[in-house]
N, C-alpha and C. Protein backbone atom coordinates (compact mmCIF):
# COMPACT_ATOMS: atom_id res chain seq x y z
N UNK A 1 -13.63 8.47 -18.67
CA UNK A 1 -12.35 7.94 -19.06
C UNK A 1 -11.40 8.02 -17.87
N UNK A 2 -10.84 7.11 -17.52
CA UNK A 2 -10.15 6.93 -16.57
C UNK A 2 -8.59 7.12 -16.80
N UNK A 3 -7.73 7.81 -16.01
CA UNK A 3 -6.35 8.13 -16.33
C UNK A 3 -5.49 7.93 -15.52
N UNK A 4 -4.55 6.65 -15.54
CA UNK A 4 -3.40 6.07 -14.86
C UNK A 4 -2.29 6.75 -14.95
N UNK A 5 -1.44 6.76 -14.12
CA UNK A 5 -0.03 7.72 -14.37
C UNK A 5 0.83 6.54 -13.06
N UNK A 6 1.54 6.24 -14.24
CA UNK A 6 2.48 5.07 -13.71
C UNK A 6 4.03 5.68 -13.80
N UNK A 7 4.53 5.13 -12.34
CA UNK A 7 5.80 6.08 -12.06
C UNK A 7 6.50 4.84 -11.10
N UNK A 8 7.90 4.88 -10.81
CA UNK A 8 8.65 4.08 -10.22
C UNK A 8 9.00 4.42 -8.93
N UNK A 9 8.94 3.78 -8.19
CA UNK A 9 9.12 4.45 -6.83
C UNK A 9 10.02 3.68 -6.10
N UNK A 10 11.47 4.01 -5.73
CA UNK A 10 12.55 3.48 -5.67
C UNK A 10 12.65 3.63 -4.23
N UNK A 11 12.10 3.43 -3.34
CA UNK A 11 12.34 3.60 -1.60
C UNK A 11 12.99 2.54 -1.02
N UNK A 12 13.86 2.98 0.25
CA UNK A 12 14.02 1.69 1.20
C UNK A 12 13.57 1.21 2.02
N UNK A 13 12.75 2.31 2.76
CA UNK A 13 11.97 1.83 3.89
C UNK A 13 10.75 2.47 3.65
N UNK A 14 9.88 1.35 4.09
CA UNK A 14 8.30 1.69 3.27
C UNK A 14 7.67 1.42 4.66
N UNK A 15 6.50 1.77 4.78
CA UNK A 15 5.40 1.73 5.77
C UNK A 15 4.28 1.14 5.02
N UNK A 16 3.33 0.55 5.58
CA UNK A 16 2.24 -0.42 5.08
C UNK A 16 1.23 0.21 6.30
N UNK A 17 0.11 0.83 6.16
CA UNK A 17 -0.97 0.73 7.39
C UNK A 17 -2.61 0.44 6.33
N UNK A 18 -2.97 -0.46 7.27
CA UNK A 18 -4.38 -0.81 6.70
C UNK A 18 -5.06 -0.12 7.70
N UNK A 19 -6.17 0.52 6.58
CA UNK A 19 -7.14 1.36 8.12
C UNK A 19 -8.73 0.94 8.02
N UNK A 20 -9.58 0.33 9.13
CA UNK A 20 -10.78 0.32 9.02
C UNK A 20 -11.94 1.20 8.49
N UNK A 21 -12.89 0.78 7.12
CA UNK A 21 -13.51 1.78 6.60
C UNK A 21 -14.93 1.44 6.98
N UNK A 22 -16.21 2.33 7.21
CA UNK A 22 -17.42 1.97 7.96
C UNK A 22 -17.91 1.19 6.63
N UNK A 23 -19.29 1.13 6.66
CA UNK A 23 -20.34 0.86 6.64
C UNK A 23 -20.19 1.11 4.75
N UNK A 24 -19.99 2.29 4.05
CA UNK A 24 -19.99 3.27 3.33
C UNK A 24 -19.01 3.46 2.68
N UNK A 25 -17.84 3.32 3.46
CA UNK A 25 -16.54 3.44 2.99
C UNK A 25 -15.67 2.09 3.49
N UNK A 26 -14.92 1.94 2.18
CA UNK A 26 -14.50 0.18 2.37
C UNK A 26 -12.69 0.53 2.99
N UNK A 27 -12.99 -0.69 3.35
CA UNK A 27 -10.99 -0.60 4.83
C UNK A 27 -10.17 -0.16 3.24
N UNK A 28 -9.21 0.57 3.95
CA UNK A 28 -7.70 0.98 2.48
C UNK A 28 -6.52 0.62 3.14
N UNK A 29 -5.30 0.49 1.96
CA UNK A 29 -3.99 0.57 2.77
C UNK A 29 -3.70 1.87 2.06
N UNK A 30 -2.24 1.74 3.26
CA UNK A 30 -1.70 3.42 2.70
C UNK A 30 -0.23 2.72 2.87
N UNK A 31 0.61 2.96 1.16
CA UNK A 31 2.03 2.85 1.44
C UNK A 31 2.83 4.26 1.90
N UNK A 32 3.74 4.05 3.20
CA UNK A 32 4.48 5.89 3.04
C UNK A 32 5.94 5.44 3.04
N UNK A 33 6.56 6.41 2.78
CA UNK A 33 7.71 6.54 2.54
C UNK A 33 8.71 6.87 3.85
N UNK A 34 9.79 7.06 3.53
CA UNK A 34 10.57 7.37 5.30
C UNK A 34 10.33 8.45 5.71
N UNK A 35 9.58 9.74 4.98
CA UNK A 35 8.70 10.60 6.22
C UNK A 35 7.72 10.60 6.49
N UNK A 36 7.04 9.15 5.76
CA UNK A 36 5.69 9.17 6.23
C UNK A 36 4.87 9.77 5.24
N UNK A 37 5.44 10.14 3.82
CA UNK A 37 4.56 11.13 2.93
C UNK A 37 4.21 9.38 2.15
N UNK A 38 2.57 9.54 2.10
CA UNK A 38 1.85 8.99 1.00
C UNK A 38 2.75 8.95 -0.42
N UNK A 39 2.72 7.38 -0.52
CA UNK A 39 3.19 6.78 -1.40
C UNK A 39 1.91 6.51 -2.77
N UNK A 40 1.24 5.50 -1.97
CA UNK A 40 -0.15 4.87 -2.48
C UNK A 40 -1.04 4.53 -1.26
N UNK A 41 -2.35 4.86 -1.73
CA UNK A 41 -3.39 4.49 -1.10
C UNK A 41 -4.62 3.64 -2.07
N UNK A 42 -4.91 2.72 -1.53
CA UNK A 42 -5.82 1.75 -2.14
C UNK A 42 -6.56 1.01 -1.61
N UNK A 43 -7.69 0.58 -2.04
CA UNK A 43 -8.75 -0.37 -1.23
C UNK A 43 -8.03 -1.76 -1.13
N UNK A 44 -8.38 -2.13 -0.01
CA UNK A 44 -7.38 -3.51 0.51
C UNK A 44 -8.26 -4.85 -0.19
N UNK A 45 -9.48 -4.63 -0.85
CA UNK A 45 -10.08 -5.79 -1.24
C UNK A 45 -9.40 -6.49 -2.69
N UNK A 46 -8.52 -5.72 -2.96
CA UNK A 46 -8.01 -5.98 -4.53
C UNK A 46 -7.19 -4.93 -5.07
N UNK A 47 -6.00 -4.82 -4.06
CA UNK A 47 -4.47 -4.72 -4.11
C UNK A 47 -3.50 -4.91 -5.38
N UNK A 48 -3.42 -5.68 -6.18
CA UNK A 48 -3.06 -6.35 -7.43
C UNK A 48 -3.18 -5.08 -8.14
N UNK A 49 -3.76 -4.38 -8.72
CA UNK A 49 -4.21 -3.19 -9.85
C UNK A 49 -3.03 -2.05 -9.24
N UNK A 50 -3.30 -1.77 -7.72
CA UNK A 50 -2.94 -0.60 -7.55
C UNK A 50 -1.30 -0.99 -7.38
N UNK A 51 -1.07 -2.31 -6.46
CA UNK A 51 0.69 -2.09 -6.37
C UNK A 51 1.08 -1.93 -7.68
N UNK A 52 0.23 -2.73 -8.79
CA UNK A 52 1.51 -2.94 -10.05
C UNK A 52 1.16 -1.08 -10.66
N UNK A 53 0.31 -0.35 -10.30
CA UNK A 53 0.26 1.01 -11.02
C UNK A 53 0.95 2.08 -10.18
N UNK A 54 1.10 1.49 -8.85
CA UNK A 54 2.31 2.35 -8.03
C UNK A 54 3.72 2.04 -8.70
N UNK A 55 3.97 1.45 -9.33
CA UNK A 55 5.66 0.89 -9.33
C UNK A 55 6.11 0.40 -8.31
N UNK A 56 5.17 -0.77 -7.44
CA UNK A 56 5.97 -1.51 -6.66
C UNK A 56 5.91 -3.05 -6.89
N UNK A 57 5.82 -3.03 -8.21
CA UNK A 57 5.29 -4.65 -8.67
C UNK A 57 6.43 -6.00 -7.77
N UNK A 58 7.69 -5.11 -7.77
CA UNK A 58 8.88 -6.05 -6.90
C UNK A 58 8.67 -6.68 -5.42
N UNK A 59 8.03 -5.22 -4.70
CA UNK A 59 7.50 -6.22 -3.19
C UNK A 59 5.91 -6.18 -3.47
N UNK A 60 4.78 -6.54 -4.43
CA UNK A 60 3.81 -7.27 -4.53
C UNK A 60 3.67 -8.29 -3.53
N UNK A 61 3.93 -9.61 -3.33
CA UNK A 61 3.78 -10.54 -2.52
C UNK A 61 4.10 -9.74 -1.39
N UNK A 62 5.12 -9.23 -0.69
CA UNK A 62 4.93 -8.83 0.36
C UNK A 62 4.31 -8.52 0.87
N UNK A 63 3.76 -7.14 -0.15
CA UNK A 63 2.52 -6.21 0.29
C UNK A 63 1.60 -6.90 0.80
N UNK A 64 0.94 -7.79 -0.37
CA UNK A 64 -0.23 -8.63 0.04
C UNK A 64 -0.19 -9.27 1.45
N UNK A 65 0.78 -9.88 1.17
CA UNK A 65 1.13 -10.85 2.71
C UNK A 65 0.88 -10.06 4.36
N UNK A 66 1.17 -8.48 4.38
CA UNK A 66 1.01 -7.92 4.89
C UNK A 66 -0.49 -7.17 4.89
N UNK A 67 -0.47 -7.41 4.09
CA UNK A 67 -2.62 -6.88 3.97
C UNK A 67 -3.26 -7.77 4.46
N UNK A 68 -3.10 -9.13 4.21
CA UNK A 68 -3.78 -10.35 4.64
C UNK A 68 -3.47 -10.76 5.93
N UNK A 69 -2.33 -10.40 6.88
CA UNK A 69 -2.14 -10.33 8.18
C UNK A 69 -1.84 -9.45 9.35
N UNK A 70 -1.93 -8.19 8.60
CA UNK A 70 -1.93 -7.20 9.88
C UNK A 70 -3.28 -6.94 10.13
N UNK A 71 -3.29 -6.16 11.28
CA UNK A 71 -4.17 -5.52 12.16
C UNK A 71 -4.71 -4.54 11.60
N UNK A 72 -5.79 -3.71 11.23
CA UNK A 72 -6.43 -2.41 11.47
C UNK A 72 -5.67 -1.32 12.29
N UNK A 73 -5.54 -0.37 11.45
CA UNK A 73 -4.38 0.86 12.67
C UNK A 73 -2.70 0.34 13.04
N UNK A 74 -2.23 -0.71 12.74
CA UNK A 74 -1.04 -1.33 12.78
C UNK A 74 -0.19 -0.36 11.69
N UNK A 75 1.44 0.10 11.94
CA UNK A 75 1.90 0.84 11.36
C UNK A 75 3.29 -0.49 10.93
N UNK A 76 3.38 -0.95 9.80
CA UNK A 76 4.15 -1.89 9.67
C UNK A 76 5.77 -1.50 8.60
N UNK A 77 6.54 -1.78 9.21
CA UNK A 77 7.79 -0.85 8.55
C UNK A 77 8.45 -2.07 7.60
N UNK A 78 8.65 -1.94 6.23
CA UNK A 78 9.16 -3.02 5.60
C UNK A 78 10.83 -1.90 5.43
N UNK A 79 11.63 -3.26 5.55
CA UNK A 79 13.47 -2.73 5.37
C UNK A 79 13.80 -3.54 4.58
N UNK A 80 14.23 -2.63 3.36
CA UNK A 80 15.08 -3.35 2.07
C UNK A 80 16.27 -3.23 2.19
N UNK A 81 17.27 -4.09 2.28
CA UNK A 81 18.72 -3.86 2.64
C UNK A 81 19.39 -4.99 2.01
């Protein structure tokens, strides 16, 4: 049985890094927060499940947009203002 715990996460400045996974282990992103503390981490093949169970269903498209065009190891800073 699987157990979701859905929470809102109200940040302004978010970090996005996608990281290369081998053979075994598949590539993830990692959202962090402005010190860098882990937000969400998720497999980058199907993104959709995890933003809307992080509470970031609002920058969704972004996210994606940024999964589908950054780099491997790229540290990408999104600013909500």
């Amino acid at each position: 049985m699987e157990i979701f715990l859905y929470f809102s996460v109200k940040v302004i400045n978010m970090y996005i890094l996608k990281t290369k996974g081998t053979s075994k282990i598949p590539d993830y992103v990692q959202v962090r927060d402005n010190d860098l503390s882990l937000i969400a981490q998720f497999k980058a093949k199907c993104p959709e499940r995890a933003i809307l169970n992080c509470g970031l269903s609002a920058q969704s498209t972004l996210i994606k947009d940024i999964i589908a065009n950054s780099e491997y190891g790229e540290l990408i800073k999104i600013d909500e203002n």
